[in-house]
C-alpha atoms as a PDB file:
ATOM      1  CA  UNK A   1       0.000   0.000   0.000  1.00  0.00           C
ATOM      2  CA  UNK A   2       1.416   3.182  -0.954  1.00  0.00           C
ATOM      3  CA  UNK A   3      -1.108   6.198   0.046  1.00  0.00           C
ATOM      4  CA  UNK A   4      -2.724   6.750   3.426  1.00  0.00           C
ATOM      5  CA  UNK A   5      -6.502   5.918   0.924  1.00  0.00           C
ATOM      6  CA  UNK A   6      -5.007   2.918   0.273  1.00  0.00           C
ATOM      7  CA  UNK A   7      -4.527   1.950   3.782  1.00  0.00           C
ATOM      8  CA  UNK A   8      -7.979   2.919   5.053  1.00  0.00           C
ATOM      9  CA  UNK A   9      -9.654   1.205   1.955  1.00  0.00           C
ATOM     10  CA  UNK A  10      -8.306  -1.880   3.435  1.00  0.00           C
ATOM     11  CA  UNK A  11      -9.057  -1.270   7.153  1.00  0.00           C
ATOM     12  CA  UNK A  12     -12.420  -0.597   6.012  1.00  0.00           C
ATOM     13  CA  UNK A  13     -12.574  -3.883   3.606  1.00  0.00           C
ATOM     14  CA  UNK A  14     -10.966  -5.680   6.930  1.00  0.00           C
ATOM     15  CA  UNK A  15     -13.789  -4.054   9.110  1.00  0.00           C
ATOM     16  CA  UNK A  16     -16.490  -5.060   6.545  1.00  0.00           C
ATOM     17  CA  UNK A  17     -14.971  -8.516   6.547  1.00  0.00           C
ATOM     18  CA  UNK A  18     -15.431  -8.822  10.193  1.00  0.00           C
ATOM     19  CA  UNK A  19     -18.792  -7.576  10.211  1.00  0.00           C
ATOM     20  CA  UNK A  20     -20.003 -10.218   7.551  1.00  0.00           C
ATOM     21  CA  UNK A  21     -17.966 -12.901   9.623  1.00  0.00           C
ATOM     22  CA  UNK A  22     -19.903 -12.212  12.683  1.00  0.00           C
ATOM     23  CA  UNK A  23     -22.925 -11.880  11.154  1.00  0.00           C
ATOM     24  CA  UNK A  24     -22.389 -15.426   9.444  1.00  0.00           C
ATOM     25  CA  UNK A  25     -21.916 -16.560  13.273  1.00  0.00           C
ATOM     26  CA  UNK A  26     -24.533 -15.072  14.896  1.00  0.00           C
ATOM     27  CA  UNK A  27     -26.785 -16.759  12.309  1.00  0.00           C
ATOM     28  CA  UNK A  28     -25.197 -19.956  12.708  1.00  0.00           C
ATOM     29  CA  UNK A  29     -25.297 -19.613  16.525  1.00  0.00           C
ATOM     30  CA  UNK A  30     -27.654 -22.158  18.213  1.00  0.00           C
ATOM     31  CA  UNK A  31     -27.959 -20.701  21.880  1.00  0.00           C
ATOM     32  CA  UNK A  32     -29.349 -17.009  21.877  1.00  0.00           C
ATOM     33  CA  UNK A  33     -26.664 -15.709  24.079  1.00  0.00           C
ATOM     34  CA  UNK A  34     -24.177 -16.423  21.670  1.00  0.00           C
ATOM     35  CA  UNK A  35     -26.304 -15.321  18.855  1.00  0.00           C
ATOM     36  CA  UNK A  36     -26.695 -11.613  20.514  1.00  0.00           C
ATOM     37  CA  UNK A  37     -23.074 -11.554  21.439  1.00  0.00           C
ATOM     38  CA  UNK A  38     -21.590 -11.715  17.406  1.00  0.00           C
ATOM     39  CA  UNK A  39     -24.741  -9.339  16.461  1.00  0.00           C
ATOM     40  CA  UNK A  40     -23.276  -7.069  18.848  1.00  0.00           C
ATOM     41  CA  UNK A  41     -20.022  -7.459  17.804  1.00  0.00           C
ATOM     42  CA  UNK A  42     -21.381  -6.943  14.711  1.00  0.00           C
ATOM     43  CA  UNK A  43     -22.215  -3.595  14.929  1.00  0.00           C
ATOM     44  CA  UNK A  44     -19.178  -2.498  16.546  1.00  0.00           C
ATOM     45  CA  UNK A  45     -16.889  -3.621  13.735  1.00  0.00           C
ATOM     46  CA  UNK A  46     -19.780  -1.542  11.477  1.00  0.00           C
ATOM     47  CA  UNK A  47     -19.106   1.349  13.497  1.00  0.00           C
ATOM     48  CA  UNK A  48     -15.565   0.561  13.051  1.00  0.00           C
ATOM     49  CA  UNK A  49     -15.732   0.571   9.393  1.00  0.00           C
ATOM     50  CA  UNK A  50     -17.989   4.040   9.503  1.00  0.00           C
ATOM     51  CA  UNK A  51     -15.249   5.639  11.782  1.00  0.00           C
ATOM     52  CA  UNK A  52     -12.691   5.002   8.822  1.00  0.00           C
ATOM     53  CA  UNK A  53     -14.670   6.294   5.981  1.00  0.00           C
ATOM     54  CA  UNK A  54     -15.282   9.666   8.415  1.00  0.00           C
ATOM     55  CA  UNK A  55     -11.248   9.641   8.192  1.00  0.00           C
ATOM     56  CA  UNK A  56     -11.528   9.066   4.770  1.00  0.00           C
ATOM     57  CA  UNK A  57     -13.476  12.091   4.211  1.00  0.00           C
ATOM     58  CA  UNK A  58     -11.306  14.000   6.426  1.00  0.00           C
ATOM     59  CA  UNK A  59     -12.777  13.626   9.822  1.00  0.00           C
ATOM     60  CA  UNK A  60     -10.692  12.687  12.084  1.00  0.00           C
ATOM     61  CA  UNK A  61     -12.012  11.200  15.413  1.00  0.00           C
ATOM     62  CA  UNK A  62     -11.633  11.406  19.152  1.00  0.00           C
ATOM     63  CA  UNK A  63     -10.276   7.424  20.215  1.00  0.00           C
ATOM     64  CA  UNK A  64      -9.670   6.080  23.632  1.00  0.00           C
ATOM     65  CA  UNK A  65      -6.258   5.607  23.971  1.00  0.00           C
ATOM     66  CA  UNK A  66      -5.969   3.805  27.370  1.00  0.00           C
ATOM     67  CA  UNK A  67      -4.174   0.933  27.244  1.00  0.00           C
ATOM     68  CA  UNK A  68      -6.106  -2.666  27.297  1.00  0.00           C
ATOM     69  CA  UNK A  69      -4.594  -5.237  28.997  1.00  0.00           C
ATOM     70  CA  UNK A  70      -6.079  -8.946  27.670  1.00  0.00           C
ATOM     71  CA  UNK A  71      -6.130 -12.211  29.559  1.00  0.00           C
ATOM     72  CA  UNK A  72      -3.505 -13.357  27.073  1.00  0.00           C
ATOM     73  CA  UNK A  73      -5.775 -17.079  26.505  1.00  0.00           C
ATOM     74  CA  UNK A  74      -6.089 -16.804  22.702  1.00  0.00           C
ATOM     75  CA  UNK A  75      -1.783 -17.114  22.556  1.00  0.00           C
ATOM     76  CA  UNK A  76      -1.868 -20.099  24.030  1.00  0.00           C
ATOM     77  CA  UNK A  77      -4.811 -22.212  21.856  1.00  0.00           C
ATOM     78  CA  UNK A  78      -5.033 -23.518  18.434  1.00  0.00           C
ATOM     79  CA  UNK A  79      -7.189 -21.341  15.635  1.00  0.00           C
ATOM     80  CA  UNK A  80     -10.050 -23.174  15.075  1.00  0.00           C
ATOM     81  CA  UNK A  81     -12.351 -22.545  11.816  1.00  0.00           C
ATOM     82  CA  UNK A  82     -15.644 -21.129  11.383  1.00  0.00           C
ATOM     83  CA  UNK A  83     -18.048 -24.060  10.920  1.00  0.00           C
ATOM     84  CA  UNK A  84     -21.843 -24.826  10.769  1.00  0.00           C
ATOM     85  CA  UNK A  85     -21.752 -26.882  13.626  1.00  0.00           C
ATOM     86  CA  UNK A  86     -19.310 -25.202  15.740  1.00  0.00           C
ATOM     87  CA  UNK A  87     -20.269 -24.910  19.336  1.00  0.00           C
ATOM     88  CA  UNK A  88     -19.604 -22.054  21.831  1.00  0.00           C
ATOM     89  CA  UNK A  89     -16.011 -22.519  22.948  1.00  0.00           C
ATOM     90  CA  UNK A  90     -14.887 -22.887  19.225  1.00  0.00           C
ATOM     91  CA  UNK A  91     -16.759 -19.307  18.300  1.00  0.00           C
ATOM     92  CA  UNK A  92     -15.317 -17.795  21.252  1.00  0.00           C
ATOM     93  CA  UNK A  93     -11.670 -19.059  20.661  1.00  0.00           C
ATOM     94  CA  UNK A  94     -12.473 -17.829  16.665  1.00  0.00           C
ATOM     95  CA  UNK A  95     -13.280 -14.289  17.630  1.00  0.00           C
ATOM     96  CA  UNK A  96     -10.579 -14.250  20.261  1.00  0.00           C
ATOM     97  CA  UNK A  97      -7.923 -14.886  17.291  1.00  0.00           C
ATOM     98  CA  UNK A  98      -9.744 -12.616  14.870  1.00  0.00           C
ATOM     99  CA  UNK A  99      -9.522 -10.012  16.823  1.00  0.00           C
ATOM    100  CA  UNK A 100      -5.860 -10.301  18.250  1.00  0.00           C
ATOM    101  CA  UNK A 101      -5.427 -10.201  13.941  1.00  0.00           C
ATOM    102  CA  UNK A 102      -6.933  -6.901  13.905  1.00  0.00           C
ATOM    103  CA  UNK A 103      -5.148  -5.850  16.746  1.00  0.00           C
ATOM    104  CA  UNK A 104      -2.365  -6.956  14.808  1.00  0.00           C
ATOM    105  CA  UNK A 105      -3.055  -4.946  12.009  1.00  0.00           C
ATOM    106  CA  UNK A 106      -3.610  -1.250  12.966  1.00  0.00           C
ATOM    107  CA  UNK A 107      -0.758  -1.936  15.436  1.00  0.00           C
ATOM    108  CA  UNK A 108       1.217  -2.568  12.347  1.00  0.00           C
ATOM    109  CA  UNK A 109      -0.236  -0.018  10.230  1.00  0.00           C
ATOM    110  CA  UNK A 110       0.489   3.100  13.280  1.00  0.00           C
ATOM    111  CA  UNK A 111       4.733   1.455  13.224  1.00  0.00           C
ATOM    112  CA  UNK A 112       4.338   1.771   9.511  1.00  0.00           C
ATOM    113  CA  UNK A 113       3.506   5.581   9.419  1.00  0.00           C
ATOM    114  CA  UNK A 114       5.432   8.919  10.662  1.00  0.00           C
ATOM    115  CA  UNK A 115       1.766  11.069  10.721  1.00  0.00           C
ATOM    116  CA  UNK A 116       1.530  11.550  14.262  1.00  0.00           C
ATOM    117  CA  UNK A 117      -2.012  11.692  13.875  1.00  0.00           C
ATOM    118  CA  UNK A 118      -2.434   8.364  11.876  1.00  0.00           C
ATOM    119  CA  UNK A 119      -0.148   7.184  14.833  1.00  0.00           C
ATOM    120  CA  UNK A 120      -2.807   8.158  16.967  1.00  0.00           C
ATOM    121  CA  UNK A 121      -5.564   6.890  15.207  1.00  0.00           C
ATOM    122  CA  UNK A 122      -4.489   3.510  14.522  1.00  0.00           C
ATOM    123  CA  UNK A 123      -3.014   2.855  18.305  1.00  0.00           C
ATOM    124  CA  UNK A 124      -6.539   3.855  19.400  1.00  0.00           C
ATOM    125  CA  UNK A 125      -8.337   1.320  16.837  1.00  0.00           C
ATOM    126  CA  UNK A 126      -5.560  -1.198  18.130  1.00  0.00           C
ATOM    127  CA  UNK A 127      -7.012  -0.727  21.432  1.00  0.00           C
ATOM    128  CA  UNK A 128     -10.676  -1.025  20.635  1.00  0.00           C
ATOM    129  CA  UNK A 129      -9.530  -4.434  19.024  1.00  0.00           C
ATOM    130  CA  UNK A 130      -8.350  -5.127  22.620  1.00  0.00           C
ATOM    131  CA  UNK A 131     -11.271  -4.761  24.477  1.00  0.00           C
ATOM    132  CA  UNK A 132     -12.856  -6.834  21.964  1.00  0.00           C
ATOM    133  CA  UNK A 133     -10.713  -9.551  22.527  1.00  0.00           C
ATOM    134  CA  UNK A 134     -10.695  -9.103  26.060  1.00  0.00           C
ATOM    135  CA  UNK A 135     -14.535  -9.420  26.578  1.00  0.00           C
ATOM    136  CA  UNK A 136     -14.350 -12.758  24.532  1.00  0.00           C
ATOM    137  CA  UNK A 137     -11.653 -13.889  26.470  1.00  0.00           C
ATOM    138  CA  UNK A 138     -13.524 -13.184  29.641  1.00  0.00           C
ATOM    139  CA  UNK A 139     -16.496 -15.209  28.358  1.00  0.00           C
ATOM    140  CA  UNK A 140     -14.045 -17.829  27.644  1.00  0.00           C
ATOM    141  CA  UNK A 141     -12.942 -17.763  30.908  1.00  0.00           C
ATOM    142  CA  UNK A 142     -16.208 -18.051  32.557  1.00  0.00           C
ATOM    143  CA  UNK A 143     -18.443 -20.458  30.306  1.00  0.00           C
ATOM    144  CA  UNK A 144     -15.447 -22.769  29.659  1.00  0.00           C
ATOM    145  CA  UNK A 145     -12.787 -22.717  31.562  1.00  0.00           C
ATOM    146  CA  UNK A 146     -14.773 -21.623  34.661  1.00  0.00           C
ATOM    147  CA  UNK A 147     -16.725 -24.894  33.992  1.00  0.00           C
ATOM    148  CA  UNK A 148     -13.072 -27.404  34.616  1.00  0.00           C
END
């Protein structure tokens, strides 16, 4: 990617991408728990993707930039696909690694630019993509591993 449109076309294709993944879970989802909890998470990454075409048009957004701390679970377990069939702890452990990816991401994209205020931006998205994590690692703790 060479321009900063570039870059936001594909955090907003990534946030899209998200979106439809959750929304392919949620509908999927058997229990109705689970099946509000990727709706939700749903709309976030939508207001994700929103966010980034306001910066597109040359808006540029306040963003929390405390610092999330996560459980750290996801680094220690295997990816696991989306399926069908799959049952809670799988779609948990999913959207634990999909979201430690777009951590990954805008943590990479605010070390790959010298705008202090892309810096800015991106660190803060990294962070949202924290607390995302984190709340599915917290369910993870306490439906599954709460239950050995």
């Amino acid at each position: 990617m060479k321009s900063f449109e570039e870059i936001l076309d594909f955090a907003i294709d990534n946030e899209q991408k998200a979106h439809d993944l959750y929304m392919d879970i949620a509908e999927m989802a058997t229990r109705p728990g689970m099946r509000q909890t990727f709706l939700e998470f749903a709309a976030q990454e939508m207001q994700h993707r929103e966010r980034l075409e306001a910066i597109k048009a040359g808006k540029l957004p306040e963003l929390d930039q405390a610092r999330v701390e996560t459980l750290g679970l996801s680094e220690h377990l295997v990816d696991v696909p989306v399926e069908k069939d799959m049952d809670y702890q799988s779609a948990l452990l999913f959207a634990m690694k999909a979201e430690q990816r777009a951590y990954d991401l805008y943590a990479g994209l605010a070390k790959a630019t010298d705008d202090p205020n892309l810096v800015t931006l991106f660190e803060g998205l990294a962070q949202e993509e924290l607390k995302h994590k984190l709340h599915f690692e917290r369910e993870y703790d306490d439906v599954v591993l709460g239950d050995n």
